[in-house]
N, C-alpha and C. Protein backbone atom coordinates (compact mmCIF):
# COMPACT_ATOMS: atom_id res chain seq x y z
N UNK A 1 -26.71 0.15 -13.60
CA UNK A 1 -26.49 -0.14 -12.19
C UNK A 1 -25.61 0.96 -11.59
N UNK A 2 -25.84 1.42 -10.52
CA UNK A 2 -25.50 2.47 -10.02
C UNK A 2 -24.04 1.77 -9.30
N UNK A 3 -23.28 2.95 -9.31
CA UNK A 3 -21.73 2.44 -9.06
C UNK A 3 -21.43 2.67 -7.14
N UNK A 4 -21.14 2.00 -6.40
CA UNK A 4 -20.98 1.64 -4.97
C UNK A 4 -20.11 3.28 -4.92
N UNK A 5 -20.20 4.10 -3.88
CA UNK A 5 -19.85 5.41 -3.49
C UNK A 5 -18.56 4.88 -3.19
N UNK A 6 -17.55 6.02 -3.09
CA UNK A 6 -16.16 5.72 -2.77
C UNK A 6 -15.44 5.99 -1.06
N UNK A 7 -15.10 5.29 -0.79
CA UNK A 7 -15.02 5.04 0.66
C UNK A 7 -14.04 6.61 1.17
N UNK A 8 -14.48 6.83 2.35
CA UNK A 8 -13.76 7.94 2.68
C UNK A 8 -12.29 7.84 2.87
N UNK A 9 -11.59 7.88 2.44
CA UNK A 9 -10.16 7.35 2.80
C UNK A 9 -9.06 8.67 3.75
N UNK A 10 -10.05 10.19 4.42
CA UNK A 10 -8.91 10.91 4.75
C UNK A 10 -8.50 10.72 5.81
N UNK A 11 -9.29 10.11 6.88
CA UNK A 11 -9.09 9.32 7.92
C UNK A 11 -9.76 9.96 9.55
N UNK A 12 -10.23 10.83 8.64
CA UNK A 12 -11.19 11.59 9.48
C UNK A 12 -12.62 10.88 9.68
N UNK A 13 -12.81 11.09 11.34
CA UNK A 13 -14.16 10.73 11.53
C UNK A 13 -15.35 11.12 10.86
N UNK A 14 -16.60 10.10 10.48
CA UNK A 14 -17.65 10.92 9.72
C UNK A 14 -18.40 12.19 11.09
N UNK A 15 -19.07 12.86 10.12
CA UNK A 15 -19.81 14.35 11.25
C UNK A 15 -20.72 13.62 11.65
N UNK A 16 -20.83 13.84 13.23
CA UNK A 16 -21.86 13.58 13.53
C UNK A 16 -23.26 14.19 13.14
N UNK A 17 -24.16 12.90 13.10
CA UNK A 17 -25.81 13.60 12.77
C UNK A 17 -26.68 13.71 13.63
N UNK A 18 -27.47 14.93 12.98
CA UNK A 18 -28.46 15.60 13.84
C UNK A 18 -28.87 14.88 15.21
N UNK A 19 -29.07 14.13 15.06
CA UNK A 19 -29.67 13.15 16.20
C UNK A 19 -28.44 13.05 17.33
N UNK A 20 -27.20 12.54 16.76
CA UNK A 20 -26.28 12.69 17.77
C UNK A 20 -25.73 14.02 18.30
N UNK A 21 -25.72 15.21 17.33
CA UNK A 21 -25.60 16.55 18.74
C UNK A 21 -26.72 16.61 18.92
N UNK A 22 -27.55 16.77 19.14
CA UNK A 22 -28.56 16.84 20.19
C UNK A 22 -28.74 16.06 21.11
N UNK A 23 -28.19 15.01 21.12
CA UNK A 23 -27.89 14.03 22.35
C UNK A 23 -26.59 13.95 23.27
N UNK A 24 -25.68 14.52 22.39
CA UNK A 24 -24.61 15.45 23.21
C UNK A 24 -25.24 16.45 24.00
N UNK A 25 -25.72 17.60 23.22
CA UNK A 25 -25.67 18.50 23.80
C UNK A 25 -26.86 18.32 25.09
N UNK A 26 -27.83 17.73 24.73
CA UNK A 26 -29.11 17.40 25.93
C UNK A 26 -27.84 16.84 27.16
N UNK A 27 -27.18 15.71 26.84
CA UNK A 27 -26.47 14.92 28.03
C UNK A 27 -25.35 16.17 28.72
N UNK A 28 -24.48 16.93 27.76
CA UNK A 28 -23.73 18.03 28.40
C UNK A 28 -23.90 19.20 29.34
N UNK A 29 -25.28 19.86 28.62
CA UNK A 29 -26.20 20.88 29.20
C UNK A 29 -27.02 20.23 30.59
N UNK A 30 -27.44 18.57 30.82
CA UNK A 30 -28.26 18.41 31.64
C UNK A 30 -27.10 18.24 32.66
N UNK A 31 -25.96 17.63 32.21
CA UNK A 31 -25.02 17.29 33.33
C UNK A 31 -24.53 18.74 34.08
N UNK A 32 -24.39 20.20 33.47
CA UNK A 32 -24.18 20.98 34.02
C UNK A 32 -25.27 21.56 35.05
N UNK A 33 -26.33 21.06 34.43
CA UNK A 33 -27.60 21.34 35.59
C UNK A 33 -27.86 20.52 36.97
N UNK A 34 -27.46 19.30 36.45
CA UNK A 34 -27.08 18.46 37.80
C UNK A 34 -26.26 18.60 38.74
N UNK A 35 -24.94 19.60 37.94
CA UNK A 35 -23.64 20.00 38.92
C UNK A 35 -24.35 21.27 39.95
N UNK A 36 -25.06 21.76 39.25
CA UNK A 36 -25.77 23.19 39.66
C UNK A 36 -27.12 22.34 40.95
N UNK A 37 -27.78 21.40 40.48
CA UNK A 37 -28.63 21.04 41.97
C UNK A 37 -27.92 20.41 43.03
N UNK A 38 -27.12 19.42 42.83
CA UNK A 38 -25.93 18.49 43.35
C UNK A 38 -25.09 20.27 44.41
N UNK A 39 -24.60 21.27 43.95
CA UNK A 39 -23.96 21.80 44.81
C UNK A 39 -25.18 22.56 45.72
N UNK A 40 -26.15 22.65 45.48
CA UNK A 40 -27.27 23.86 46.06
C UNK A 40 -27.72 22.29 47.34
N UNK A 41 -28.08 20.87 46.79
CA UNK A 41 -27.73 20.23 47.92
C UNK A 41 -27.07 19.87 49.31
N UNK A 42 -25.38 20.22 48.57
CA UNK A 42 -24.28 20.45 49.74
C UNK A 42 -24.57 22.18 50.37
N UNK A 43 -24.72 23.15 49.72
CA UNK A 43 -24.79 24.65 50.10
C UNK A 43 -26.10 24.59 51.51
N UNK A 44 -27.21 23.74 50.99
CA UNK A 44 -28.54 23.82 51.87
C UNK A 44 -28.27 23.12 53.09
N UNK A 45 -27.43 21.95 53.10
CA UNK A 45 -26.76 20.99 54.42
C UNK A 45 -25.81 21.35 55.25
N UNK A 46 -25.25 22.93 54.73
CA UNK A 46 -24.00 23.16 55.33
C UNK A 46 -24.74 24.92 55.76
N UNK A 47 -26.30 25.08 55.63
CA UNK A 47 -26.51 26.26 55.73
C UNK A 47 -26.36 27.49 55.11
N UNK A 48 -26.01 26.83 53.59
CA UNK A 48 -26.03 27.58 52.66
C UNK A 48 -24.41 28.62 52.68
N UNK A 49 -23.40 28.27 53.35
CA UNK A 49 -21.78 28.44 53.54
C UNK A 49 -21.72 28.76 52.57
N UNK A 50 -21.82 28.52 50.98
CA UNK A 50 -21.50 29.07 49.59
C UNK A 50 -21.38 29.90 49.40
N UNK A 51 -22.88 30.27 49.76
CA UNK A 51 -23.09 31.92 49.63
C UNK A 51 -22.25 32.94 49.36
N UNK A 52 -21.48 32.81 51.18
CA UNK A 52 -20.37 33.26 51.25
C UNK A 52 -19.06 33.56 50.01
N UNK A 53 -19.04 33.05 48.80
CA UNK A 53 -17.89 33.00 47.87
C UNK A 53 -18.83 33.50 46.60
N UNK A 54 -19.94 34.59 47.12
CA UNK A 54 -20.55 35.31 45.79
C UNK A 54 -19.20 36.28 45.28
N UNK A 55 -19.98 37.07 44.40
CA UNK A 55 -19.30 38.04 43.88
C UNK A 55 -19.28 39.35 44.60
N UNK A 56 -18.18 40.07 45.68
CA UNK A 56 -17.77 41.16 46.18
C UNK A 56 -17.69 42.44 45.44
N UNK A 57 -18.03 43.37 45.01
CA UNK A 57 -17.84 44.31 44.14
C UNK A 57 -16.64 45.02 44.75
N UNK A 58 -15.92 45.03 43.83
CA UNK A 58 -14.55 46.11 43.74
C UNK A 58 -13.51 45.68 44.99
N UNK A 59 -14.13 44.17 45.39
CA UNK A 59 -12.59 43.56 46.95
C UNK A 59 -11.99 42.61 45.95
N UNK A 60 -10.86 43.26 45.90
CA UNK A 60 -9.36 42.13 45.25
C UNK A 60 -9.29 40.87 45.49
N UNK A 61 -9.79 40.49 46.59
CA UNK A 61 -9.92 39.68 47.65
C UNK A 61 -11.37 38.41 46.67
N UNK A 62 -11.81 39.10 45.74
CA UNK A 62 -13.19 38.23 45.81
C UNK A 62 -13.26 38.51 43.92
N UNK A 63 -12.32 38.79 43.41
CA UNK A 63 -12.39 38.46 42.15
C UNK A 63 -12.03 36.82 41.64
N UNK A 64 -11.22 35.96 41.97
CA UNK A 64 -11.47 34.54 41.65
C UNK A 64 -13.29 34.10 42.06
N UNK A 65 -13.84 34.55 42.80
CA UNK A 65 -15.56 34.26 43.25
C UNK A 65 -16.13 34.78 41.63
N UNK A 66 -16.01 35.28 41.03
CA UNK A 66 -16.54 35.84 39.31
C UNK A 66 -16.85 34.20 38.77
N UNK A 67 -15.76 33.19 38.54
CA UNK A 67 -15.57 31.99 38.66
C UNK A 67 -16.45 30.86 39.13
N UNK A 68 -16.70 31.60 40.46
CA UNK A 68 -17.58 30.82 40.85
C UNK A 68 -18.72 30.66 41.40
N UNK A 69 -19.34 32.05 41.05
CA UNK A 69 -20.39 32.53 41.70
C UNK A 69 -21.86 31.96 40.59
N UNK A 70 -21.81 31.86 39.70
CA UNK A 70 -22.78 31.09 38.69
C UNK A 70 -23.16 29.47 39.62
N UNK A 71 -22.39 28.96 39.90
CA UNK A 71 -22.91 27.87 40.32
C UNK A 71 -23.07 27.42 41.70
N UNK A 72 -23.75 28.60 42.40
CA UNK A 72 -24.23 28.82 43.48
C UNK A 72 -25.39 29.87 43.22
N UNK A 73 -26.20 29.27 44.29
CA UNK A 73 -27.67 30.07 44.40
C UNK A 73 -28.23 30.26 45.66
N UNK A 74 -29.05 31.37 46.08
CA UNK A 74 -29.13 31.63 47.83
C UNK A 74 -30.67 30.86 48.07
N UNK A 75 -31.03 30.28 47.33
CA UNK A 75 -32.47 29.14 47.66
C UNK A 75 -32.54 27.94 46.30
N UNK A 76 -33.19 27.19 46.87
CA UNK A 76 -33.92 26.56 45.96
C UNK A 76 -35.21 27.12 45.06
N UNK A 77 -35.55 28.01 45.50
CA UNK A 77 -36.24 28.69 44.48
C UNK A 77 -35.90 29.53 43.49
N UNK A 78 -34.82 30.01 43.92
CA UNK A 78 -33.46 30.86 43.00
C UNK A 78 -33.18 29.57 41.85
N UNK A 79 -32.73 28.84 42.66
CA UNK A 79 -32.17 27.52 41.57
C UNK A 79 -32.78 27.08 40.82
N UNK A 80 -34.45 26.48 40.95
CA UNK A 80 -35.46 26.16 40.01
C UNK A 80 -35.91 27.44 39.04
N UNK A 81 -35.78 28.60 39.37
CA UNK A 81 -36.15 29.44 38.68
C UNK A 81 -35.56 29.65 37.36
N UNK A 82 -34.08 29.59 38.08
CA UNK A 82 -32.91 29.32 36.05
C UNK A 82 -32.37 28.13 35.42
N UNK A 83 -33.21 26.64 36.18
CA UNK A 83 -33.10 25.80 35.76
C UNK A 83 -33.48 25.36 34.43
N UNK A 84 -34.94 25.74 33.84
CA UNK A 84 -35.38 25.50 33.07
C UNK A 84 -34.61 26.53 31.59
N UNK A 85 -34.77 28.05 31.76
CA UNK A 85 -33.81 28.75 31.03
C UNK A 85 -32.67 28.27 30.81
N UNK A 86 -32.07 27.86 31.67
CA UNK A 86 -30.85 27.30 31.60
C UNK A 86 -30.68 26.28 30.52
N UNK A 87 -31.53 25.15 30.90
CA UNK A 87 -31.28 23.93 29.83
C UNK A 87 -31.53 24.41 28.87
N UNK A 88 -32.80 24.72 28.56
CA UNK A 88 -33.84 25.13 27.23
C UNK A 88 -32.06 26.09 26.57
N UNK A 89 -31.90 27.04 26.60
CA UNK A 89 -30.84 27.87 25.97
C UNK A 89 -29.73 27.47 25.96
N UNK A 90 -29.08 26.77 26.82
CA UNK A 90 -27.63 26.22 26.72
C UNK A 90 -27.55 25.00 26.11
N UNK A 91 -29.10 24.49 25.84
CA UNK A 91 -29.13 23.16 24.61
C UNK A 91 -28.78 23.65 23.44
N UNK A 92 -29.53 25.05 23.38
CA UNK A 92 -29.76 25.32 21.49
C UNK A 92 -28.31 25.82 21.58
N UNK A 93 -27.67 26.24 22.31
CA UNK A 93 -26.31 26.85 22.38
C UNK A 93 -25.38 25.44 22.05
N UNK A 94 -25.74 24.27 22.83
CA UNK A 94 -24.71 23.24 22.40
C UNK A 94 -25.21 22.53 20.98
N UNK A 95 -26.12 23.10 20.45
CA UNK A 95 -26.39 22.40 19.13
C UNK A 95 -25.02 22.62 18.02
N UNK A 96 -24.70 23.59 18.26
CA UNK A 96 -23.65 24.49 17.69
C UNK A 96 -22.05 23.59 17.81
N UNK A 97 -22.64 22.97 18.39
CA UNK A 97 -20.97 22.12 19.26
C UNK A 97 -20.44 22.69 20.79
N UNK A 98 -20.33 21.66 21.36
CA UNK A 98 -19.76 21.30 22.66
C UNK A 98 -18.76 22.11 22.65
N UNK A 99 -17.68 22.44 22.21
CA UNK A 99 -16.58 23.69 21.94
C UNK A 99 -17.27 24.82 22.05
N UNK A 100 -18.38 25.33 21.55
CA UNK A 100 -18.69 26.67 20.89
C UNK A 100 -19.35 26.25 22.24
N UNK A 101 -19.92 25.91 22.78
CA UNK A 101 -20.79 25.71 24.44
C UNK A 101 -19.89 26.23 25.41
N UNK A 102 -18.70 25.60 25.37
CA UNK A 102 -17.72 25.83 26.85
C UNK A 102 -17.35 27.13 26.59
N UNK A 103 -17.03 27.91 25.19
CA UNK A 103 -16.28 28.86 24.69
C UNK A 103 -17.43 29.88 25.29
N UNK A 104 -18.33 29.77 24.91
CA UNK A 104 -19.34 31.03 25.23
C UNK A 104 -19.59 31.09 26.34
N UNK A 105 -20.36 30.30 27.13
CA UNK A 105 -19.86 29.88 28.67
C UNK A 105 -19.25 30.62 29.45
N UNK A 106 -17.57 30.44 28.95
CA UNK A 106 -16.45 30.69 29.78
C UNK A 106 -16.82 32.58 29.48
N UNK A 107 -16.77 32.79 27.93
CA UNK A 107 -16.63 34.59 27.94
C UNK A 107 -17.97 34.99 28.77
N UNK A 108 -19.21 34.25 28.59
CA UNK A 108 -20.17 35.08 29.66
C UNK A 108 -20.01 34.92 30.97
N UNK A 109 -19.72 34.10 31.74
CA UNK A 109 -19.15 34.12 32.76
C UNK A 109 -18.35 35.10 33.29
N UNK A 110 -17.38 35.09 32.63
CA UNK A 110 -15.84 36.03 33.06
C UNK A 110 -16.62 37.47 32.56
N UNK A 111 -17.12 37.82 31.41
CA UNK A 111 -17.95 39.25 31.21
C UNK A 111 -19.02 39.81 31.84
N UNK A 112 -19.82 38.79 32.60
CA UNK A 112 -21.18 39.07 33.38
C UNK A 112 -20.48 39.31 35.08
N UNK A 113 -19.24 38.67 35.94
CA UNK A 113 -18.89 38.39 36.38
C UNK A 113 -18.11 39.62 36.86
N UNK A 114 -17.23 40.04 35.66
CA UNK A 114 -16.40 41.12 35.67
C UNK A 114 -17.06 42.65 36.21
N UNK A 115 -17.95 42.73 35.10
CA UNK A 115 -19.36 43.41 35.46
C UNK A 115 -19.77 43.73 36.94
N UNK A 116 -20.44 43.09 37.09
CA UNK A 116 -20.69 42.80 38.83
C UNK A 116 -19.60 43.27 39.55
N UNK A 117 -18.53 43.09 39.43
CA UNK A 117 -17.20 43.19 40.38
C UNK A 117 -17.39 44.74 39.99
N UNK A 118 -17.26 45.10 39.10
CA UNK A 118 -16.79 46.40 38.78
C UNK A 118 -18.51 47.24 39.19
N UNK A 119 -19.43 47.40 38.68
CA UNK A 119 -20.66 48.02 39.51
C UNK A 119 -21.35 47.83 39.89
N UNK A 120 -21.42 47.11 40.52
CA UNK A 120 -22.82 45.98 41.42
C UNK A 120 -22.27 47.58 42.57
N UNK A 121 -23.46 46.77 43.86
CA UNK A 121 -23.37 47.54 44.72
C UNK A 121 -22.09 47.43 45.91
N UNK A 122 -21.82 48.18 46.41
CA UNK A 122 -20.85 48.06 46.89
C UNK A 122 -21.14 46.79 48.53
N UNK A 123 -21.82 46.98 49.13
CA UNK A 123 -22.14 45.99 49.91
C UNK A 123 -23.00 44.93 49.48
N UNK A 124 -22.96 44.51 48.62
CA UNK A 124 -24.28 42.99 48.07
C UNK A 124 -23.10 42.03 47.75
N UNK A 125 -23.69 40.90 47.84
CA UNK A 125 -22.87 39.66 47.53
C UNK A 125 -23.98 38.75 46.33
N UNK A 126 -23.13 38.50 44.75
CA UNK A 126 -24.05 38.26 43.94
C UNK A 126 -23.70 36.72 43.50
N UNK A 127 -24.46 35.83 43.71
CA UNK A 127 -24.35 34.47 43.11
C UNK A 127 -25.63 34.07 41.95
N UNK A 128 -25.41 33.08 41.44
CA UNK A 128 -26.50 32.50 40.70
C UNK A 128 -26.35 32.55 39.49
N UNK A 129 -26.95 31.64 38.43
CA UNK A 129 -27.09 31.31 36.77
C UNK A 129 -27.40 31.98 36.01
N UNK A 130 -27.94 33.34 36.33
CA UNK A 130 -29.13 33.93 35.69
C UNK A 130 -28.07 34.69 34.67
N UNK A 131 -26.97 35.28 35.08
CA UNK A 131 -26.04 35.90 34.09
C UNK A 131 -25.71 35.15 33.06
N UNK A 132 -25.65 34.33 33.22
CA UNK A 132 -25.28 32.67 31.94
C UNK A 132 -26.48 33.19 31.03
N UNK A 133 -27.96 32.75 31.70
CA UNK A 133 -29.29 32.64 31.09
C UNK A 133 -29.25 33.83 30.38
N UNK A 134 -29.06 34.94 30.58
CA UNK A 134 -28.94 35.73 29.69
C UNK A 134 -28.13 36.28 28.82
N UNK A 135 -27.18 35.39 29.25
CA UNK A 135 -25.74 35.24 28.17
C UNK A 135 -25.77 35.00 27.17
N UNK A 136 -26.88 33.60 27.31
CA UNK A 136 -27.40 32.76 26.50
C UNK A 136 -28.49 33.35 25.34
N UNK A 137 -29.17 34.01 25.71
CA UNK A 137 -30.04 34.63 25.38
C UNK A 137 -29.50 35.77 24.02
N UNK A 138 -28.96 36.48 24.48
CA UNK A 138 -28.10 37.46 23.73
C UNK A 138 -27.69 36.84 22.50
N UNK A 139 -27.00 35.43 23.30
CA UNK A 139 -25.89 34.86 21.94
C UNK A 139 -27.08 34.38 21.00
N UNK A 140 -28.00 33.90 21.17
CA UNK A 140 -28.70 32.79 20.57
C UNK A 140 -29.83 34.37 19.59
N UNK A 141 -29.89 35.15 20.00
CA UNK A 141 -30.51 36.02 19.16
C UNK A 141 -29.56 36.79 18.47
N UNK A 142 -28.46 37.62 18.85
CA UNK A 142 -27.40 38.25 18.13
C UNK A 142 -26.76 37.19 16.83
N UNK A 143 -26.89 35.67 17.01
CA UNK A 143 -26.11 34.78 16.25
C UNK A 143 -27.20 34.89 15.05
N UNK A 144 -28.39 34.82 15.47
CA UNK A 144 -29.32 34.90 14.35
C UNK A 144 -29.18 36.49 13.22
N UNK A 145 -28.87 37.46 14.01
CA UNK A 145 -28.85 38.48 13.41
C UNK A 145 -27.33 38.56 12.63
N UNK A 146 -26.44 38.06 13.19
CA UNK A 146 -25.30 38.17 12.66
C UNK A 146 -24.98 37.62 11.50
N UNK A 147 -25.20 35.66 11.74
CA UNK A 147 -25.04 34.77 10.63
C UNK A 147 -25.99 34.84 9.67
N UNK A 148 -27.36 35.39 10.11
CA UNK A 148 -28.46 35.26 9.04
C UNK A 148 -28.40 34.47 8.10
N UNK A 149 -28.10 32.81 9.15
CA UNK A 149 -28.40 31.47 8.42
C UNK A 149 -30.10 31.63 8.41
N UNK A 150 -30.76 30.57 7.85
CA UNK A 150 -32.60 30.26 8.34
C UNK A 150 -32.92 29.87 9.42
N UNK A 151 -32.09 28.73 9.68
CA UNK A 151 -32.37 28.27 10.95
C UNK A 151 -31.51 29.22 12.28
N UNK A 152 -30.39 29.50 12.40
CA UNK A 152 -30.42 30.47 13.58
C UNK A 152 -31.44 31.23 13.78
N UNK A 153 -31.26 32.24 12.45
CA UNK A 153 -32.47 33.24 12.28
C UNK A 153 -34.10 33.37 12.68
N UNK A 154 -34.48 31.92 12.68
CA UNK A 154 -35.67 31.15 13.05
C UNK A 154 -35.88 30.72 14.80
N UNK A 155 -34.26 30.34 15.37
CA UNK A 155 -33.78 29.97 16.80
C UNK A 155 -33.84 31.68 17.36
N UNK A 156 -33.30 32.68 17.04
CA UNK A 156 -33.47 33.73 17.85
C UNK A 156 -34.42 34.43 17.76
N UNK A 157 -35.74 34.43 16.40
CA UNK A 157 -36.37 35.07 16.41
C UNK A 157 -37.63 34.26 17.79
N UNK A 158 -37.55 32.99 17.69
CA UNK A 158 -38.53 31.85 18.96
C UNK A 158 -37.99 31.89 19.88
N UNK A 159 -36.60 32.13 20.56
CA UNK A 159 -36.15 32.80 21.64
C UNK A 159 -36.33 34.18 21.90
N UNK A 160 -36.33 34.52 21.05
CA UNK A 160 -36.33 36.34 21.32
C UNK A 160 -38.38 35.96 22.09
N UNK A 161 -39.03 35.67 21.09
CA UNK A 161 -40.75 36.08 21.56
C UNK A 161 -40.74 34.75 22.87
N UNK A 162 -40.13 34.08 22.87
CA UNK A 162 -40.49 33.20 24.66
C UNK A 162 -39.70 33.93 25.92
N UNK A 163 -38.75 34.28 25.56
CA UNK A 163 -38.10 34.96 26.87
C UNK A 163 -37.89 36.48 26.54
N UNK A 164 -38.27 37.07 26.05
CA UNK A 164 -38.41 38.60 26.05
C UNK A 164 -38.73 39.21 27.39
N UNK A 165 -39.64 38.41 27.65
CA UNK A 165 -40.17 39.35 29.25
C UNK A 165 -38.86 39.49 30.24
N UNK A 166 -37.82 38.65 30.05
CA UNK A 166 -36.92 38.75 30.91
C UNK A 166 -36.18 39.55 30.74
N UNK A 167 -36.65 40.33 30.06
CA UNK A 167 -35.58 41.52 29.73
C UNK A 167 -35.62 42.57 31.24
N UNK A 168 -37.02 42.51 31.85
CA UNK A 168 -36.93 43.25 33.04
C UNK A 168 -36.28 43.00 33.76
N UNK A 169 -35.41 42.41 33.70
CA UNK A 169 -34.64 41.77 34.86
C UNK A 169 -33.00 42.66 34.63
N UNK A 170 -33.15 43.61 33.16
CA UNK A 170 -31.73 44.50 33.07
C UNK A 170 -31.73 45.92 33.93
N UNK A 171 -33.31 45.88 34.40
CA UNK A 171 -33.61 47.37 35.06
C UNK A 171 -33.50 47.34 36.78
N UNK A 172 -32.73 48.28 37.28
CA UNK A 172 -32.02 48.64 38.41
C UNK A 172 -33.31 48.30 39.47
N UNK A 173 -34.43 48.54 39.18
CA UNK A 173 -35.37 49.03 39.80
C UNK A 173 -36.00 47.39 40.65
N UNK A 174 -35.63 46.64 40.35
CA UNK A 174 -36.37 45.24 40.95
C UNK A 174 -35.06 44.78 42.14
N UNK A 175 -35.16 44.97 43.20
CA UNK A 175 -34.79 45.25 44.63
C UNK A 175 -34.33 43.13 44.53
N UNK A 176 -33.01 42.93 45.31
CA UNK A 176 -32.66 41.07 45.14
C UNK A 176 -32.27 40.53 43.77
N UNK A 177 -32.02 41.80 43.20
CA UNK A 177 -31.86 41.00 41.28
C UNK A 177 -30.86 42.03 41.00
N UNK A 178 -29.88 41.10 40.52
CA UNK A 178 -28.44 41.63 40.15
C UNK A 178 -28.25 41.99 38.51
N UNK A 179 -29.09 43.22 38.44
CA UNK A 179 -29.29 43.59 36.81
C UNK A 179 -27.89 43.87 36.48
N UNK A 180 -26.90 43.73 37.16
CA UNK A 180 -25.44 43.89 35.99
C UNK A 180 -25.09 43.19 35.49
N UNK A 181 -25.14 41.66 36.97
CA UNK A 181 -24.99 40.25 35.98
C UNK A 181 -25.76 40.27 34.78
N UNK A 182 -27.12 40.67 34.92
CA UNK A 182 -27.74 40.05 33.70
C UNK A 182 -27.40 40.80 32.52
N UNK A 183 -27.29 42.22 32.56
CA UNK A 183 -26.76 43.15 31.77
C UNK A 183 -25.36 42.77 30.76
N UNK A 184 -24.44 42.41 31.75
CA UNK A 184 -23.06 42.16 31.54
C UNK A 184 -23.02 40.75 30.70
N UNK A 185 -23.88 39.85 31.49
CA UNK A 185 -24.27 38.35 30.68
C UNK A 185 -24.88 38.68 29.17
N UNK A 186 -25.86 39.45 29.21
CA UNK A 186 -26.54 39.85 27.72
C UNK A 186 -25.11 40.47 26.91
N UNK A 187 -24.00 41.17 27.75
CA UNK A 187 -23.23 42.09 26.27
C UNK A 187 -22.59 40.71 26.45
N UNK A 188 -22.04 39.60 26.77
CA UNK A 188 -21.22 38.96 27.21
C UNK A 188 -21.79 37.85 26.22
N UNK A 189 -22.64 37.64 25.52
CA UNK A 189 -23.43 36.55 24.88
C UNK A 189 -23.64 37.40 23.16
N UNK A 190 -23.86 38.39 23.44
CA UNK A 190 -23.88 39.11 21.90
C UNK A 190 -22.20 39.46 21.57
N UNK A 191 -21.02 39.23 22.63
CA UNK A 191 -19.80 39.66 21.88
C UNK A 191 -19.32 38.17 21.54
N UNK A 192 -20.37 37.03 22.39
CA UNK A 192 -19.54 35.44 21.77
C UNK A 192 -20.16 35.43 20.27
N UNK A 193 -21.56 36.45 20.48
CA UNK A 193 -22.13 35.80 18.53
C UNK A 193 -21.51 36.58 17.66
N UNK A 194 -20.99 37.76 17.85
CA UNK A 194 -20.16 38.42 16.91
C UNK A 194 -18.55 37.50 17.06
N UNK A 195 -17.98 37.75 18.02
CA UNK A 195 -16.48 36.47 17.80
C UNK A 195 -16.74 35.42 16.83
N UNK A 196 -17.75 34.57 17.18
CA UNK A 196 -17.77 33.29 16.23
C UNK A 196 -18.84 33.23 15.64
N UNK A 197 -18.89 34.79 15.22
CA UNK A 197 -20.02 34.17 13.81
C UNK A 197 -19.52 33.50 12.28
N UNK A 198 -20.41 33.17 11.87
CA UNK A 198 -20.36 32.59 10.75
C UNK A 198 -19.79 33.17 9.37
N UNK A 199 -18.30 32.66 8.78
CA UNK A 199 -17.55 33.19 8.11
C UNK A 199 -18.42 33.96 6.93
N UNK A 200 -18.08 35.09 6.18
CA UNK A 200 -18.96 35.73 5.21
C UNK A 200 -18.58 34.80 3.91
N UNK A 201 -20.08 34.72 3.46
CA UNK A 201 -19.91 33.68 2.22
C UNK A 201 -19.09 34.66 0.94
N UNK A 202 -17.85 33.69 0.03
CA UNK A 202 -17.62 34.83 -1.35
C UNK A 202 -18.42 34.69 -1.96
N UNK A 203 -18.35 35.98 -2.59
CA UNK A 203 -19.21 36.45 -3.77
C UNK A 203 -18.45 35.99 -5.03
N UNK A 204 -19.06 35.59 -6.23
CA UNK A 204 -18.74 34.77 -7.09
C UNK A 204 -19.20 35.66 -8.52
N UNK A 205 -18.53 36.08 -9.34
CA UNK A 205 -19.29 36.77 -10.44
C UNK A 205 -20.33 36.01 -11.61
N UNK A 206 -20.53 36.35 -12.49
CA UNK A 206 -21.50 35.61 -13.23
C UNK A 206 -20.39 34.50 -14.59
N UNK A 207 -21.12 34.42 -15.63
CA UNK A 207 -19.99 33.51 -16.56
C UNK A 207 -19.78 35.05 -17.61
């Protein structure tokens, strides 16, 4: 007869399973997408006033807007466009944990953001998600190359071949598209997968 397992006694919660982060992260990631239609609601009723608090390149005056220029967009078609990127990548990003979500987040933000301030054009005003989306992007393929777990490795190589085409979106040449954000978001997502990659396993000799 097999002997009853021994109760956990360190007083630590058990890890959550598979099933439950992914139901975190679906409920975390969708709630940030809701914050993102919910303000493009108030922006469209007020004539789109938001706008106004994009990102200024190189005015002192408009560096706190870095902050807050991701969660504003100049249409609803802007908005539906990085809605779907958005979830789809900032899910597989919160699979990782809700911590490692806000953490990467916050550095692509402030790095895609910074970016922009510093060489965007000097008269454009830049809002919208898309620097995230490719924040995202970066991290979720660089993490694969870095940790060269199976499954990352497997997550960036099926991200890398579905959103590849968006890579045109780093070239100067497409007139209404703020290739620094996205630029700055891509180094800004490959320096969160190098920060927190995955500790190097020891090497162990033989007997």
């Amino acid at each position: 007869m097999a002997a009853d397992p021994l109760p956990d006694i360190s007083g630590r919660p058990p890890a959550p399973t598979r099933t439950e982060r992914a139901r975190a992260a679906a409920l975390v990631v969708g709630g940030m997408v809701l914050v993102l239609w919910a303000l493009q609601v108030v922006d469209s009723l007020t004539g789109y006033a938001l706008v106004h608090d994009g990102i200024r390149p190189r005015q002192l005056a408009s560096l706190p807007d870095v902050l807050v220029a991701p969660f504003i967009h100049v249409s609803w078609g802007h908005l539906i466009g990085n809605t779907v990127p958005l979830f789809v990548l900032g899910f597989l990003v919160a699979l990782g944990g809700i911590r490692r979500l806000v953490a990467v987040s916050a550095l692509i933000v402030v790095v895609s953001g910074l970016g922009v301030w510093l060489v965007g054009p000097a008269d454009s005003v830049t809002v919208g998600a898309s620097g995230v989306v490719f924040g995202y992007f970066g991290y979720l393929v660089a993490r694969g190359v870095l940790d060269r777990r199976p499954v990352d490795l497997v997550v960036g190589l099926v991200v890398g071949a579905l959103y590849w085409t968006m890579l045109g979106g780093l070239l100067p040449e497409h007139r209404g598209v703020s290739w620094p954000g996205h630029l700055f978001g891509l180094i800004g997502g490959v320096l969160g997968a190098w920060l927190w990659r995955a500790p190097d396993q020891p090497v162990t000799g033989g007997a």
